[in-house]
Structures are given as C-alpha cells and as structure tokens.
C-alpha atoms as a PDB file:
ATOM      1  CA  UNK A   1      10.046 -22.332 -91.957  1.00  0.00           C
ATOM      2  CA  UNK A   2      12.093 -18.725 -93.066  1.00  0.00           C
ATOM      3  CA  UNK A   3       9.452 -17.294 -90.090  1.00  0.00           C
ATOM      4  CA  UNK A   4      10.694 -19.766 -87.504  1.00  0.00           C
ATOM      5  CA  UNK A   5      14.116 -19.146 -87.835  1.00  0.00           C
ATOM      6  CA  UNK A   6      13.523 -15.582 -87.510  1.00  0.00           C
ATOM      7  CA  UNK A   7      11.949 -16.368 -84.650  1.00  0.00           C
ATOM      8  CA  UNK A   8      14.857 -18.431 -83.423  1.00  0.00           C
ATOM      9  CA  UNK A   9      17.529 -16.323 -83.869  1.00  0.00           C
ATOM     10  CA  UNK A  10      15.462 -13.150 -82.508  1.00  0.00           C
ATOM     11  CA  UNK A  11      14.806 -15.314 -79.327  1.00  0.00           C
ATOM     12  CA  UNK A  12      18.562 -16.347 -79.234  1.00  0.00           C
ATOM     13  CA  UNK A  13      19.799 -13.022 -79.367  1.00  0.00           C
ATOM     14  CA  UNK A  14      17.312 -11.486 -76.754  1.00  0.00           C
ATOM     15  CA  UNK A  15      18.606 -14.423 -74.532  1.00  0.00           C
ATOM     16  CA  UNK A  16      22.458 -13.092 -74.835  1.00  0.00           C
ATOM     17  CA  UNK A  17      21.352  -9.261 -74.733  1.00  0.00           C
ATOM     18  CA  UNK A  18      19.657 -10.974 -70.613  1.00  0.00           C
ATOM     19  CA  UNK A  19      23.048 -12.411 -70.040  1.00  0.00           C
ATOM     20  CA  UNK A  20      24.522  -9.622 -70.322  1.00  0.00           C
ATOM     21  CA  UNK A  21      22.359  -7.549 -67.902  1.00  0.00           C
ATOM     22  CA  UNK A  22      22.126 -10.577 -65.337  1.00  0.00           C
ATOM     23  CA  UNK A  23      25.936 -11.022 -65.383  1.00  0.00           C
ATOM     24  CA  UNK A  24      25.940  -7.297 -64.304  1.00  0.00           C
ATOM     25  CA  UNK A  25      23.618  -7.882 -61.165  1.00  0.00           C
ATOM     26  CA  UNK A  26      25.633 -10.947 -60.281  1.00  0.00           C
ATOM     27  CA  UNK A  27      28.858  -9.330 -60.530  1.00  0.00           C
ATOM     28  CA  UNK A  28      27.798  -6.124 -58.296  1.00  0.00           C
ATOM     29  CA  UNK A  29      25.980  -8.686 -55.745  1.00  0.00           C
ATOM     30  CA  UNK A  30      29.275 -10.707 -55.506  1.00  0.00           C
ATOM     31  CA  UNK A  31      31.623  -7.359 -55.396  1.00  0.00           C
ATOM     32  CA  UNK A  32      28.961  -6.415 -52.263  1.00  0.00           C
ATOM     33  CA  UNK A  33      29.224  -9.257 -50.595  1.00  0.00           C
ATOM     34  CA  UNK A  34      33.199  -9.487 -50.896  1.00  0.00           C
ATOM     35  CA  UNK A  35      33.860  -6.050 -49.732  1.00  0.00           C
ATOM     36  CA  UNK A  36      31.336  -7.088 -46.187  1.00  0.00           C
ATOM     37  CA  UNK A  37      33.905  -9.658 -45.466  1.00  0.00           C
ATOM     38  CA  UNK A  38      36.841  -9.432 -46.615  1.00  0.00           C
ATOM     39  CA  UNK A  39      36.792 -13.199 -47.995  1.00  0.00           C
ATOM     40  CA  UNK A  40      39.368 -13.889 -50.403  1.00  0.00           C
ATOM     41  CA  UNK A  41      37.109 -16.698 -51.353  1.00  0.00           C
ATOM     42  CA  UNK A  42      34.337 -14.088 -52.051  1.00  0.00           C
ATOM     43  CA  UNK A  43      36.602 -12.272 -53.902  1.00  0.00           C
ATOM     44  CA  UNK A  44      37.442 -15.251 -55.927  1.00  0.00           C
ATOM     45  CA  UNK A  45      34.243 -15.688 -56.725  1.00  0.00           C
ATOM     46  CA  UNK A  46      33.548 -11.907 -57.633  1.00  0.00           C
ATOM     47  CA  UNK A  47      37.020 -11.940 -60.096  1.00  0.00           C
ATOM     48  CA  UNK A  48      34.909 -14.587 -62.142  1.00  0.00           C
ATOM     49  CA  UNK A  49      32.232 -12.574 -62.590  1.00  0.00           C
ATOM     50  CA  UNK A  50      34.039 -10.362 -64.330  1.00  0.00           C
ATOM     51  CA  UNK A  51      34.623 -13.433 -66.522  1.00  0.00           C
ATOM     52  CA  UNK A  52      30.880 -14.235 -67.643  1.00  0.00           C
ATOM     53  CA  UNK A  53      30.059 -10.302 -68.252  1.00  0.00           C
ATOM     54  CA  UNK A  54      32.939 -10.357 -70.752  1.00  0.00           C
ATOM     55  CA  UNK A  55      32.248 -13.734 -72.237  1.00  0.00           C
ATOM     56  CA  UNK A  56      28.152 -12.824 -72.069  1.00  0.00           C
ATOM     57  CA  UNK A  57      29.445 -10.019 -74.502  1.00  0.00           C
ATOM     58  CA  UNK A  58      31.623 -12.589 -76.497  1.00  0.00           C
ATOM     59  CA  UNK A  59      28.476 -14.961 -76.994  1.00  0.00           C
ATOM     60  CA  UNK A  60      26.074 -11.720 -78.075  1.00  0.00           C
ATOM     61  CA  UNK A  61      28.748 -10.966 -80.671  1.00  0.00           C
ATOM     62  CA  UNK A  62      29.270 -14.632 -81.985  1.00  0.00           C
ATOM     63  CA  UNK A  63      25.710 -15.234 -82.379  1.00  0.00           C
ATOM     64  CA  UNK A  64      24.747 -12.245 -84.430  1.00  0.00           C
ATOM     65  CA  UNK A  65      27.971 -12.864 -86.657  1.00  0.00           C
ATOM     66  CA  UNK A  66      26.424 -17.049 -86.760  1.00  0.00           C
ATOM     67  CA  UNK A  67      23.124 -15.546 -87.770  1.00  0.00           C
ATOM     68  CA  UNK A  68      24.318 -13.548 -90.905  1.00  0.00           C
ATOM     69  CA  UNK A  69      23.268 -15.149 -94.161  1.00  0.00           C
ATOM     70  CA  UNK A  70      25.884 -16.784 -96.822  1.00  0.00           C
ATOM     71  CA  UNK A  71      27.839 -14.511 -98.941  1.00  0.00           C
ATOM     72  CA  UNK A  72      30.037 -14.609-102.034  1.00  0.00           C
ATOM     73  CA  UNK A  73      32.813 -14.899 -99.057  1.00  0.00           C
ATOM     74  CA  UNK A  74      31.767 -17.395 -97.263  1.00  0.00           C
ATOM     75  CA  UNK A  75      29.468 -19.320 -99.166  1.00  0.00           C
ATOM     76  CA  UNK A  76      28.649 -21.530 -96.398  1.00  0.00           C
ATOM     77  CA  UNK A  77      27.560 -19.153 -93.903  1.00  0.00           C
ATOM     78  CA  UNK A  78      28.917 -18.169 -90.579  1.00  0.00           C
ATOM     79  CA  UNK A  79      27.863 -20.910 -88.023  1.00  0.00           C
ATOM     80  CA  UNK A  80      31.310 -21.538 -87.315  1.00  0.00           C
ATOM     81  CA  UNK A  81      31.362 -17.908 -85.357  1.00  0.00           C
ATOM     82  CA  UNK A  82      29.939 -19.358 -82.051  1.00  0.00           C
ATOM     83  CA  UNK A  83      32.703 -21.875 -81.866  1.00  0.00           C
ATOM     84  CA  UNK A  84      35.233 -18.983 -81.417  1.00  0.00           C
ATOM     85  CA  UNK A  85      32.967 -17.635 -78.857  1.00  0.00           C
ATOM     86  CA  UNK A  86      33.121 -20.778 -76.556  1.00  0.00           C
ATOM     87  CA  UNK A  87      37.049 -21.355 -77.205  1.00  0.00           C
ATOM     88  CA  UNK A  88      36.990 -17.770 -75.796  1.00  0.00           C
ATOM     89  CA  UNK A  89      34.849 -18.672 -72.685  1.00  0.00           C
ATOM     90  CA  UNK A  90      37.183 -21.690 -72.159  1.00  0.00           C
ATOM     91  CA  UNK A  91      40.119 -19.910 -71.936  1.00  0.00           C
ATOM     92  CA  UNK A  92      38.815 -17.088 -69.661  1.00  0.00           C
ATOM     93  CA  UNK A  93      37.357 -20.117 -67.353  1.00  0.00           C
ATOM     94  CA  UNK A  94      40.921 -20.961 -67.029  1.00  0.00           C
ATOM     95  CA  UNK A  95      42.256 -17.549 -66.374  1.00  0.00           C
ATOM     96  CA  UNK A  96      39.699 -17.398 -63.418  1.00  0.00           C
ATOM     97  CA  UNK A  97      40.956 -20.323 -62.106  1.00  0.00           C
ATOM     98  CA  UNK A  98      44.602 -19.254 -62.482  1.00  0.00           C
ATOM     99  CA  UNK A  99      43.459 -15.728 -60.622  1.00  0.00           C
ATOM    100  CA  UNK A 100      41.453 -17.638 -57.681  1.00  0.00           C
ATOM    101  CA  UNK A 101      45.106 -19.826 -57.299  1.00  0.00           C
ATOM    102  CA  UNK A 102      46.750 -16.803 -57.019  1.00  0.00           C
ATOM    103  CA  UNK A 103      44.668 -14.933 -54.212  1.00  0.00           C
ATOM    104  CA  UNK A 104      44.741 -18.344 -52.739  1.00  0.00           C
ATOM    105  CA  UNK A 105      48.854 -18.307 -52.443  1.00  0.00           C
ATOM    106  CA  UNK A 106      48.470 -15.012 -50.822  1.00  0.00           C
ATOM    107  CA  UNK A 107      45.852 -15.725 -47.952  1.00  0.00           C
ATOM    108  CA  UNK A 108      46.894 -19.292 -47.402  1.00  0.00           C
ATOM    109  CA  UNK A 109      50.330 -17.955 -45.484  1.00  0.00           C
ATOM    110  CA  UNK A 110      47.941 -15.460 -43.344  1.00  0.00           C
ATOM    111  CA  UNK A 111      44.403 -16.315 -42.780  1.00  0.00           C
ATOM    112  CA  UNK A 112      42.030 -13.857 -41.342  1.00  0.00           C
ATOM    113  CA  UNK A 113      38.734 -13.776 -39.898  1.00  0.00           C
ATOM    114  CA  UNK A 114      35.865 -12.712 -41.760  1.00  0.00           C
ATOM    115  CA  UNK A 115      33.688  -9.464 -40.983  1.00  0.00           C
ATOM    116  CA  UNK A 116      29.857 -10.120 -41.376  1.00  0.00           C
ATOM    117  CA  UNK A 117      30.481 -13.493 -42.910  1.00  0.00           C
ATOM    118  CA  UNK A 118      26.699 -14.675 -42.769  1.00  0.00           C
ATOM    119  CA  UNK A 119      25.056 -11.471 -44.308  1.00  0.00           C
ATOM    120  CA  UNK A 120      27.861 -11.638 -47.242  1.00  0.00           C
ATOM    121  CA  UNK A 121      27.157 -15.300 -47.661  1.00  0.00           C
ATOM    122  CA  UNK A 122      23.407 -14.902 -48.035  1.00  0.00           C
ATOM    123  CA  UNK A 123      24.235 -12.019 -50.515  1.00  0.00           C
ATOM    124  CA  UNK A 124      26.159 -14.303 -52.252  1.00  0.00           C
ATOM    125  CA  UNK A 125      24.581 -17.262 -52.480  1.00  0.00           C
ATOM    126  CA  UNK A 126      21.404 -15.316 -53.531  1.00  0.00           C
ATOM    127  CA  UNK A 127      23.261 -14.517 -56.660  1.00  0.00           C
ATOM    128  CA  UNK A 128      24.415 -17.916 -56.897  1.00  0.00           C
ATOM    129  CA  UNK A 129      21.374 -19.067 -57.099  1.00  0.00           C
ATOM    130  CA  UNK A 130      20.195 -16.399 -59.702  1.00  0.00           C
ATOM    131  CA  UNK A 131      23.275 -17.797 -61.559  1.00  0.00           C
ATOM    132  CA  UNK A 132      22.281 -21.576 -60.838  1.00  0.00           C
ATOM    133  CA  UNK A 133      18.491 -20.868 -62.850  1.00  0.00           C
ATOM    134  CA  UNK A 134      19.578 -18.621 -65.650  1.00  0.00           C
ATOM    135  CA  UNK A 135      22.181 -21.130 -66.479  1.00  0.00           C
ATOM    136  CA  UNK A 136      19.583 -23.923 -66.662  1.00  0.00           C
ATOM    137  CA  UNK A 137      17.535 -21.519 -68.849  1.00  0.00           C
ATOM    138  CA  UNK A 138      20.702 -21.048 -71.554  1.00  0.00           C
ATOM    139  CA  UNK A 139      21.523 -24.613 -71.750  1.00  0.00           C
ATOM    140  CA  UNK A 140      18.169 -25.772 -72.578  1.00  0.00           C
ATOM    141  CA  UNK A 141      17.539 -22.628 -75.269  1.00  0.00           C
ATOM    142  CA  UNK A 142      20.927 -23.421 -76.516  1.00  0.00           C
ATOM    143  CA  UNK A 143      20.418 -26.931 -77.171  1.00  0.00           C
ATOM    144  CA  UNK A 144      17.406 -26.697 -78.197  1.00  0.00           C
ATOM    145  CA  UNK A 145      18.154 -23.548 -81.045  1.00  0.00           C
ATOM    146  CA  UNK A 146      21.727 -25.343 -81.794  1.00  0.00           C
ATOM    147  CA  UNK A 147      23.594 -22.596 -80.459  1.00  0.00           C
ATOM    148  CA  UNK A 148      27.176 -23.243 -79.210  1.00  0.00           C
ATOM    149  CA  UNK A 149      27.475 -20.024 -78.068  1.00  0.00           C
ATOM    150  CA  UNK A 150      24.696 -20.031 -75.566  1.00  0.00           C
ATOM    151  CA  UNK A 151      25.561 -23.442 -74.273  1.00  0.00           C
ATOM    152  CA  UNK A 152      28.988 -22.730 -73.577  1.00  0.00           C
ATOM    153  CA  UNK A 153      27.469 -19.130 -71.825  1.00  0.00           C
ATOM    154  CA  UNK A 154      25.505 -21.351 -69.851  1.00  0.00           C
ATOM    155  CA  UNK A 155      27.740 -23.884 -68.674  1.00  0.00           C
ATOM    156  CA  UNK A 156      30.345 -21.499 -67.898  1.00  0.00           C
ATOM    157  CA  UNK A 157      27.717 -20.201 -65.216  1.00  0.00           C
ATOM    158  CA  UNK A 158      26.929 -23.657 -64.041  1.00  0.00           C
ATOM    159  CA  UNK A 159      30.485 -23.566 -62.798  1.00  0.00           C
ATOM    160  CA  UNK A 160      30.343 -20.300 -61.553  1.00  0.00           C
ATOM    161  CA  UNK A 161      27.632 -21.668 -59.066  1.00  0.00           C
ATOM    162  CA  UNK A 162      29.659 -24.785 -58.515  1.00  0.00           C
ATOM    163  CA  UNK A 163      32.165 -22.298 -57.224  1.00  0.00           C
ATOM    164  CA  UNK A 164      29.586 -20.090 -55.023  1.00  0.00           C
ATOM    165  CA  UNK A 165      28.356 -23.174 -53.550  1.00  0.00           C
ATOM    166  CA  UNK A 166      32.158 -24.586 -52.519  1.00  0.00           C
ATOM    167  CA  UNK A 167      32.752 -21.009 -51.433  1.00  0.00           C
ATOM    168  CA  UNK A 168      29.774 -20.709 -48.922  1.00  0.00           C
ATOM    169  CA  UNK A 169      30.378 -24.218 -47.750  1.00  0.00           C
ATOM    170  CA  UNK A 170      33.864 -23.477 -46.734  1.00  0.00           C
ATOM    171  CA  UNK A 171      32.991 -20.242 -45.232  1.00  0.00           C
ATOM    172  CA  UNK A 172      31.013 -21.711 -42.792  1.00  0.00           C
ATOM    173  CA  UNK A 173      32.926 -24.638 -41.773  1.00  0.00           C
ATOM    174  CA  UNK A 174      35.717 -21.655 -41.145  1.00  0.00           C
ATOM    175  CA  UNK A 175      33.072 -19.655 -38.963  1.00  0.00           C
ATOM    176  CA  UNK A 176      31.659 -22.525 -36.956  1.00  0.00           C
ATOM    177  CA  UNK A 177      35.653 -24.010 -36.405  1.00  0.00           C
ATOM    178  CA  UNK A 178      37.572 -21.238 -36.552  1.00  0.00           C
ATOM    179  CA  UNK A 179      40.117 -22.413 -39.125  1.00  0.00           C
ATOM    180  CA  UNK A 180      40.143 -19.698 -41.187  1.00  0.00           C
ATOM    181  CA  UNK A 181      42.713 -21.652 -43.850  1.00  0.00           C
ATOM    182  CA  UNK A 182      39.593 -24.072 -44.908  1.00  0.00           C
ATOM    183  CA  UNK A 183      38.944 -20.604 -46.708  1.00  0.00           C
ATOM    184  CA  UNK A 184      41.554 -20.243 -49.310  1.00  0.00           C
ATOM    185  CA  UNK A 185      41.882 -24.247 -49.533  1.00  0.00           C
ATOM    186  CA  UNK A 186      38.081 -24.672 -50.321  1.00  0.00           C
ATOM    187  CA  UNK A 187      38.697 -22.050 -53.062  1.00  0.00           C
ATOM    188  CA  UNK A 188      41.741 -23.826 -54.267  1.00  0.00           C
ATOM    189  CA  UNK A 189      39.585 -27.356 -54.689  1.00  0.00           C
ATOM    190  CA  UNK A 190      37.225 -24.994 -56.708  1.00  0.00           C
ATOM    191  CA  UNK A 191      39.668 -23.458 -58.848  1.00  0.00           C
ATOM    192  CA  UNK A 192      40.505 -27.146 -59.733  1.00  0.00           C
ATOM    193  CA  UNK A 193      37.405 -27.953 -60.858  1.00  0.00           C
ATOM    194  CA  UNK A 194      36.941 -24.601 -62.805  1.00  0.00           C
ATOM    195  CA  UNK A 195      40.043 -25.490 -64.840  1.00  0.00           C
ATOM    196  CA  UNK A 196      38.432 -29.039 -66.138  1.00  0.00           C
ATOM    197  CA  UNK A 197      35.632 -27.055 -67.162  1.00  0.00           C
ATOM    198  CA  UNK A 198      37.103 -24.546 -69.159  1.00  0.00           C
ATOM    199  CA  UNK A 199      39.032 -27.474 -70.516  1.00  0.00           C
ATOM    200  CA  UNK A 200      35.854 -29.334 -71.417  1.00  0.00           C
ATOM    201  CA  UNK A 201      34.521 -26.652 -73.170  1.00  0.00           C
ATOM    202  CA  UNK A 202      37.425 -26.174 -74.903  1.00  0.00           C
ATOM    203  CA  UNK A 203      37.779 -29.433 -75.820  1.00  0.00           C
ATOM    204  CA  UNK A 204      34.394 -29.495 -77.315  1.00  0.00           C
ATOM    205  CA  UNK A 205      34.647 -26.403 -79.405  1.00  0.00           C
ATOM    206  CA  UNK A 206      37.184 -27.365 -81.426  1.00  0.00           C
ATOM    207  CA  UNK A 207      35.844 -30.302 -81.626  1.00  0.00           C
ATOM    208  CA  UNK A 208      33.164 -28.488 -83.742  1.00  0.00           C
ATOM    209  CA  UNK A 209      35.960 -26.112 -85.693  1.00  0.00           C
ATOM    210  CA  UNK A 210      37.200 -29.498 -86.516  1.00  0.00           C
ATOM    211  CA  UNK A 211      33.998 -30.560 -88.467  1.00  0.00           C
ATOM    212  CA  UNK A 212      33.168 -33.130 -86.163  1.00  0.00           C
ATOM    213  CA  UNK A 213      30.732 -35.655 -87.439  1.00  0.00           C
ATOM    214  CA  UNK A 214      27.027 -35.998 -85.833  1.00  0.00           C
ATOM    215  CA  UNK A 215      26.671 -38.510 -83.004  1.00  0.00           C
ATOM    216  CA  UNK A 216      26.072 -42.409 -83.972  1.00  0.00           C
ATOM    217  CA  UNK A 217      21.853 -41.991 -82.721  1.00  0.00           C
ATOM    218  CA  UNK A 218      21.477 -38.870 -84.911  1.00  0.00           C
ATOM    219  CA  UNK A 219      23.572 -40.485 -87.692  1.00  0.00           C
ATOM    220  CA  UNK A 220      21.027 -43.972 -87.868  1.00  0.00           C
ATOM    221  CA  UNK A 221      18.286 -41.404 -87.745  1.00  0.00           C
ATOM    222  CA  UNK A 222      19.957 -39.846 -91.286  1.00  0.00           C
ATOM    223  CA  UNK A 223      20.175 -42.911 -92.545  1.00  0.00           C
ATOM    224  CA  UNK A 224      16.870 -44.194 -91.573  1.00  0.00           C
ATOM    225  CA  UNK A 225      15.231 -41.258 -93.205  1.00  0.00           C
ATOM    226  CA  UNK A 226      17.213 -41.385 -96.876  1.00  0.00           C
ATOM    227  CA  UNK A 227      16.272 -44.971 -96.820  1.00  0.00           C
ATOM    228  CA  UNK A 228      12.326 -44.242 -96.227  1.00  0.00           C
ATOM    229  CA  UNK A 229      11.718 -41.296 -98.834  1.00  0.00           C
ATOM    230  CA  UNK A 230      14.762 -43.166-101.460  1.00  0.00           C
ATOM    231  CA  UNK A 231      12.138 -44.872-103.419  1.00  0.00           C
ATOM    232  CA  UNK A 232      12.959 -45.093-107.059  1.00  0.00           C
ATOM    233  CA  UNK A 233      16.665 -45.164-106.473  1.00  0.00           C
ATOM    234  CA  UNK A 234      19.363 -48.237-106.582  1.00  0.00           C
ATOM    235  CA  UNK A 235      21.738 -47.095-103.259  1.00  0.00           C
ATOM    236  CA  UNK A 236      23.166 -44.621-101.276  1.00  0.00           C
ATOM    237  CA  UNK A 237      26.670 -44.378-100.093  1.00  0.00           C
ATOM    238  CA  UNK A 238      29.324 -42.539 -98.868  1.00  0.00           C
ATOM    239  CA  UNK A 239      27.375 -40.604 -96.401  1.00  0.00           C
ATOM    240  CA  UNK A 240      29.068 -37.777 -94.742  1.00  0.00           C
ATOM    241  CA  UNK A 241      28.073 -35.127 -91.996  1.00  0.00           C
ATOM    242  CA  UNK A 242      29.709 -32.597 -90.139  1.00  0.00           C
ATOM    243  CA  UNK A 243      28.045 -30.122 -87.644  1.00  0.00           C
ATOM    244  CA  UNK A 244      28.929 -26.468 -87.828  1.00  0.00           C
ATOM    245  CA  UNK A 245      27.379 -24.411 -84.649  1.00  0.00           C
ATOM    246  CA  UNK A 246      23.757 -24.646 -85.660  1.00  0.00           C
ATOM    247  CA  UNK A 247      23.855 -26.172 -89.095  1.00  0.00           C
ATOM    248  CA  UNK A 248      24.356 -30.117 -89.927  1.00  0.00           C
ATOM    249  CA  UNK A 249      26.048 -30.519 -93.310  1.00  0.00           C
ATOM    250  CA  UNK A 250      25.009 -33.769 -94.919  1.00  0.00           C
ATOM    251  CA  UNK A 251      26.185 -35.023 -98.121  1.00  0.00           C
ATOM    252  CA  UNK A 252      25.855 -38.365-100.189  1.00  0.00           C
ATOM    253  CA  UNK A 253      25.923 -40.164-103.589  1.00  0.00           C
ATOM    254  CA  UNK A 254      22.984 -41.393-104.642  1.00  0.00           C
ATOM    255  CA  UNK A 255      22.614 -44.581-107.850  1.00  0.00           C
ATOM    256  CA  UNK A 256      19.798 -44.531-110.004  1.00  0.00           C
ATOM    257  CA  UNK A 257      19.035 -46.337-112.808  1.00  0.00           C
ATOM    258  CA  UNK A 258      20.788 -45.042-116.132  1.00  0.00           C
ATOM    259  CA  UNK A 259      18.340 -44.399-118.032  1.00  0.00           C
ATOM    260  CA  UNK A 260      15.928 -42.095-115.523  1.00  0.00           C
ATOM    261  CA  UNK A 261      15.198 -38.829-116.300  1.00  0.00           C
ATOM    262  CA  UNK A 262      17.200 -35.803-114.448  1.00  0.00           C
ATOM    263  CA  UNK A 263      13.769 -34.585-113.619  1.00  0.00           C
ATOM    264  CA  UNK A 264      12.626 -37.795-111.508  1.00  0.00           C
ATOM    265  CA  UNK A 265      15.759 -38.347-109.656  1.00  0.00           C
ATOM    266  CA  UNK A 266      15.226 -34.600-108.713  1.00  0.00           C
ATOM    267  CA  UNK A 267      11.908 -35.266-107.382  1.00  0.00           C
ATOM    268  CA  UNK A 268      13.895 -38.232-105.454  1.00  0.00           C
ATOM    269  CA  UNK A 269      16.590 -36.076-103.845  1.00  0.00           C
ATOM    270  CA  UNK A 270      13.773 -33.045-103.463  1.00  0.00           C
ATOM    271  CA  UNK A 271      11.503 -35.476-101.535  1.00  0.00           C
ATOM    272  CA  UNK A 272      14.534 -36.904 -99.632  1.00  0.00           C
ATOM    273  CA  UNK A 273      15.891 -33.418 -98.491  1.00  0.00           C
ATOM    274  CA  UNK A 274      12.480 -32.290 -97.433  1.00  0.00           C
ATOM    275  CA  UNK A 275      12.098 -35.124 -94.949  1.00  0.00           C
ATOM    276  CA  UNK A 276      15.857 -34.489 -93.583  1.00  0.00           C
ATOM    277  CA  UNK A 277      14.604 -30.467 -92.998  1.00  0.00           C
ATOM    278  CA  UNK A 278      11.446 -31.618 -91.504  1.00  0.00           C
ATOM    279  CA  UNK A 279      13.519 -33.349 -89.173  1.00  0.00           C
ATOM    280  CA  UNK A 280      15.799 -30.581 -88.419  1.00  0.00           C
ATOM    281  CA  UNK A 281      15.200 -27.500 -90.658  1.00  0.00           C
ATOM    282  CA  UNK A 282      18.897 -26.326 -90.178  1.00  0.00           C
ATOM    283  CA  UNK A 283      20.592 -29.324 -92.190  1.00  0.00           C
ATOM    284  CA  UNK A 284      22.327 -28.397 -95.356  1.00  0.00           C
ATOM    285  CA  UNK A 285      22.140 -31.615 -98.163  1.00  0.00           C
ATOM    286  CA  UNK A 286      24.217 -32.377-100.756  1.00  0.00           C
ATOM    287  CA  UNK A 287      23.048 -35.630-103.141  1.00  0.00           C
ATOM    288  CA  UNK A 288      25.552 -36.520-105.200  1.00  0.00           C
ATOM    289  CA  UNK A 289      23.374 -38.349-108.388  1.00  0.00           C
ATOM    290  CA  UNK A 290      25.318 -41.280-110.028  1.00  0.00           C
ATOM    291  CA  UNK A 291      24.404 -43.915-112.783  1.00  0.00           C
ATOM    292  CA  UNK A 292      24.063 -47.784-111.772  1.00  0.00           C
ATOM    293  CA  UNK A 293      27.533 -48.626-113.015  1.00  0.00           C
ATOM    294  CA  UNK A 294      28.458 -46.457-110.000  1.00  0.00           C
ATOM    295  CA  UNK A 295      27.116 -48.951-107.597  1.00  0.00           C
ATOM    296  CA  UNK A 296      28.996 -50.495-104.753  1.00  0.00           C
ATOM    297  CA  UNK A 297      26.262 -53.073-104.196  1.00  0.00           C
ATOM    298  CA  UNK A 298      25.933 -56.845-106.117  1.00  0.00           C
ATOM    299  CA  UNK A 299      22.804 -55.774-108.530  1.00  0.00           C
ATOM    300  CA  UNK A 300      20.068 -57.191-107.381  1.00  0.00           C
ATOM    301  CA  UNK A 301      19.975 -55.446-104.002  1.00  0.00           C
ATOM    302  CA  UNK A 302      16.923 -54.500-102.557  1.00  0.00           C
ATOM    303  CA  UNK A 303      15.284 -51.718-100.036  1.00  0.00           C
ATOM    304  CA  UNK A 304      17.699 -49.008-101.501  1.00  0.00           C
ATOM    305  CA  UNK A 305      20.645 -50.002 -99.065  1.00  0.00           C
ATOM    306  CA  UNK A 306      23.451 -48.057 -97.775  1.00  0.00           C
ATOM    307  CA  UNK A 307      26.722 -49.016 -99.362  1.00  0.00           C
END
C-alpha cells in the first residue's frame, strides 16, 4: 500500500513538472499566432497563457508541499496545501478575464482588420487543441489520485480552450463578413464565461478549506462498510467526515458491550478500518470505543445500527 502511494504521488508530480513544459509550448504558439495578426482576441487568448504557466508552477509547488508526511507541526499532514493552489488558479482565471475586458474596451472603439488571420488561427487552434487533451489527461489523473491541485490545473485549461474555440469562431465570422467588432465582442462573451469558472473553482476550494463533508453516495458507502465488518459491537453513531485534498477524515463512536476486552474491540475497529482503506487507502479513521450505557439505541437493537 506505502509502494502505491509512492507511486501515486511520483506520477502526480511528473504530471505537474508536463504542465509546466506544455503551458510553455502553448503560450509561445499563442504569442506566434497573435503577433501574425494582430488580433486582440489572439492576444487575449495569449495573456491567459501566461496564467496556466504561473498557476502550472502553483500546482507543482502545492502538491509536493500535500505530499510531505505529518509532523510534530502539523500532525495531520499537509493535504490542505493543494486547496491554496486552486484558490490561486481561481483568482488568476479572473484576472485573465478582467485583462481580456480590458483589451476588449480598447479595440471595440477601433476595429481593425486582421493580417494572416487563417495561418494564426490554425496556429492557434493547434494549441488549443493540445490544451483541449492535456486537460482531459489532468482531470482524470486528478480525480482519480485525489488531487485538487491537478483538477483545478486541468479545468483551468478546459477554459482556456473554451476561450480558443470562441476566439477562432469569431475570427472567422469577422473575415468572411467583414465586421471586424464581432472580434473584441466574441472575446468579451468569453471573458464572461472565464469569470464563472474561476468562480467555480473558487467556490469549490474553499469549500474543501472549509472541511466539507464527503458526498451523500460516498457517505452510504461509509456507512455500509462499518455496518458489514461491525460484528461483535452494539452501534455506531455520530459519524463524521471531512475531505482534506487527498485524504478523507472519518471518525465515529463505536458501543460495545461492557464487559469486552480492550483487545477484541481492537480487533473490531482494526478489521473495520482495514475495510474503509481497502476502499480508499487515503482515509484517516478515528473509532471512538464506548460502553453500552453509551447507547443511543432501545437495547435490543439488532444488525449493529447507526444511531
């Protein structure tokens, strides 16, 4: 188990060390294709490039801070790290969007015609769609290693393509009509949607700095599983969890007959907690052991119910 999350965390942080590199390609492919035509649209899009390299570099530093074991400081570890990360990403989504509003203000009073519009577009939207798959790629490894910090990386992308793609459609309705405006306003529609984004990731960052509980499926899935391996004890109640980047904190109290032995109920809560990290081996449990006059159930009660 130790060997797989080694071999987690070494894939997690290879995967923001590529972020960093790809956001560099992007960023010089969009910079290209803005200087060919003179877009402010292009240019835009190129200003929030400079966005993911910086926040690529925000997420690399999070998740090797996340990774470091517990110490006498912070006894719980350092999952919380990633969260900062993606508040970071959500404010600099915003800050994009303010700067593509801005350039916006200044082209919308005098439009211009674009030089080499078509060869800058394919440049760009060949980097949007580099964008487009390596943002699929960090979602997915992000969700799937519990890693805020990549998710947020790779959602922030997924806008930056949203963006490319609004950009490039505007551009050529301008070229094929002639109304050059449709430029800057195309970018201003973007620039909307940008801002909800960095809002929603916002939103659900501190969400997790807030020790937000687990969702109601993966809470009956708890539940289910302390009921199944609770055999020998009375109830279980006051269940708690909280996530915290990777990690799922999980706590209850636990009723067992008075006069058992400490060393069965520990086989009872060791055989319980195994079953919860076989599920998912990042949980951290907490069993609270109580005597039966602690019970919030008639006596009697059966199938070691939740109280």
């Amino acid at each position: 188990m130790h060997q797989n999350r080694n071999s987690s965390k070494r894939r997690v942080q290879i995967l923001a060390v590529w972020s960093i590199l790809i956001a560099l390609g992007v960023m010089g492919l969009k910079f290209l294709a803005w200087r060919m035509t003179g877009s402010v649209a292009l240019y835009s899009d190129a200003l929030e490039s400079i966005v993911n390299l910086i926040t690529a570099g925000a997420a690399l530093w999070a998740i090797r801070v996340s990774h470091k074991p517990a110490d006498s400081d912070h006894p719980f570890g350092h999952h919380k790290a990633e969260y900062f990360s993606a508040v970071l990403e959500g404010v600099l989504i915003v800050v994009a969007a303010l700067l593509i509003m801005a350039q916006v203000w200044e082209t919308i009073q005098a439009p211009q015609a674009m030089e080499q519009p078509w060869e800058g577009m394919a440049i760009n939207g060949f980097a949007a769609l580099i964008n487009c798959i390596w943002a699929t790629v960090l979602i997915r490894s992000g969700r799937r290693a519990r890693s805020p910090a990549l998710v947020a990386d790779g959602q922030h992308i997924m806008t930056d393509v949203v963006t490319s793609a609004g950009v490039i459609i505007g551009l050529v309705a301008a070229v094929f009509t002639g109304w050059h405006v449709l430029d800057p306003l195309l970018a201003l529609i973007v620039a909307v949607n940008i801002l909800y984004q960095g809002w929603k990731v916002m939103g659900e960052s501190l969400n997790g700095l807030m020790d937000r509980s687990v969702d109601i499926e993966d809470q009956m899935r708890i539940r289910d599983i302390i009921s199944v391996n609770s055999r020998g004890a009375l109830e279980v109640h006051d269940l708690k969890t909280r996530i915290a980047g990777r990690a799922t904190f999980i706590e209850f109290h636990m009723v067992v007959d008075s006069d058992m032995p400490v060393g069965e109920a520990h086989v009872i809560c060791d055989r319980i907690e195994d079953a919860l990290k076989a599920d998912n081996p990042s949980v951290r449990v907490t069993i609270h052991v109580e005597p039966d006059d602690e019970a919030k159930l008639p006596k009697g009660s059966v199938a070691v119910p939740f109280a």
